[in-house]
C-alpha atoms as a PDB file:
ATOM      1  CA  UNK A   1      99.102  17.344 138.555  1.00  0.00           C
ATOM      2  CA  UNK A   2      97.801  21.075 137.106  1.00  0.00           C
ATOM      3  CA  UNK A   3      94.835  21.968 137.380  1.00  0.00           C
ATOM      4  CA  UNK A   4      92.351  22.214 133.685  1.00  0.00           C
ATOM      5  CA  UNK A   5      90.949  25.258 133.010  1.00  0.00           C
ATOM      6  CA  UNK A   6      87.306  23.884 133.833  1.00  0.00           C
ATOM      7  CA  UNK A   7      88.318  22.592 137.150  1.00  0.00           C
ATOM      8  CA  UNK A   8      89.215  26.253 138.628  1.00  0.00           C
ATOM      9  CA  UNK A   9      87.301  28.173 141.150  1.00  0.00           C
ATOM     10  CA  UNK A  10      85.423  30.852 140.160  1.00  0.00           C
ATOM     11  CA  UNK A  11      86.367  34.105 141.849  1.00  0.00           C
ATOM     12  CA  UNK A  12      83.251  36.682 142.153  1.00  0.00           C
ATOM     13  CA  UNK A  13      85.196  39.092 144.450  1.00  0.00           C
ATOM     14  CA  UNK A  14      87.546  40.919 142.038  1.00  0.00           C
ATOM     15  CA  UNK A  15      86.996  44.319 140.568  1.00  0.00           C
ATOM     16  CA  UNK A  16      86.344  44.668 137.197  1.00  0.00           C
ATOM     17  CA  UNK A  17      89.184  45.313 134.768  1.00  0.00           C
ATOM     18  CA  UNK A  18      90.138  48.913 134.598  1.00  0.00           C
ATOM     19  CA  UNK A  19      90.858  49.635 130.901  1.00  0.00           C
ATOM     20  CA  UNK A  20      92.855  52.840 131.660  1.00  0.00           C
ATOM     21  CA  UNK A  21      96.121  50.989 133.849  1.00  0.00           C
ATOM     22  CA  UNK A  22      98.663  51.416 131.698  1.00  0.00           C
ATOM     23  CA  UNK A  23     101.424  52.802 131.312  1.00  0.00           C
ATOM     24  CA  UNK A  24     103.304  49.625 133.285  1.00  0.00           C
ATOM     25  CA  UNK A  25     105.050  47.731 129.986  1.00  0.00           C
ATOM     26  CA  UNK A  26     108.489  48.640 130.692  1.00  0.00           C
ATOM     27  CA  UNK A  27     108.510  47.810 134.405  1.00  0.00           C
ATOM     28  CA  UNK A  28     106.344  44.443 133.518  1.00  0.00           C
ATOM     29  CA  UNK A  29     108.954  43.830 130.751  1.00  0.00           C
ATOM     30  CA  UNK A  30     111.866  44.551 133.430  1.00  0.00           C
ATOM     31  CA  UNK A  31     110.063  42.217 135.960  1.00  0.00           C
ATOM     32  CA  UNK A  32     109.816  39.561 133.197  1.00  0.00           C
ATOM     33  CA  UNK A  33     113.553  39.805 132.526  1.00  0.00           C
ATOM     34  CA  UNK A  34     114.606  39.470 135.725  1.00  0.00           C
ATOM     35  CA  UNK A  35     112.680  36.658 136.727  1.00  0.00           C
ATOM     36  CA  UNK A  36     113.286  34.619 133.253  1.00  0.00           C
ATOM     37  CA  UNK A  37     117.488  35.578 133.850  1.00  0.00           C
ATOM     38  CA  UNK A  38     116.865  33.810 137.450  1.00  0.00           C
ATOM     39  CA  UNK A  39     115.184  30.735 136.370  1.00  0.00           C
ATOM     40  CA  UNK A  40     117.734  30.369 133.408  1.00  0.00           C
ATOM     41  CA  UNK A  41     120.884  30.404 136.914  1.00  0.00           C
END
């Protein structure tokens, strides 16, 4: 059964979000290819 969004543990030892990290689209868009092209086999 998946979990609902009100039912998820809330995590208080992250980071905050670093709005400078970029520059990763075309390796997250590679990683996304590959992995969609595997579930599709």
């Amino acid at each position: 059964m998946p979990l609902k969004s009100d039912h998820l543990p809330v995590i208080t030892n992250l980071p905050e979000r670093n709005p400078f990290f970029t520059g990763r689209e075309e390796l997250l868009e590679s990683l996304r290819d590959t992995l969609l092209a595997e579930k599709r086999q």
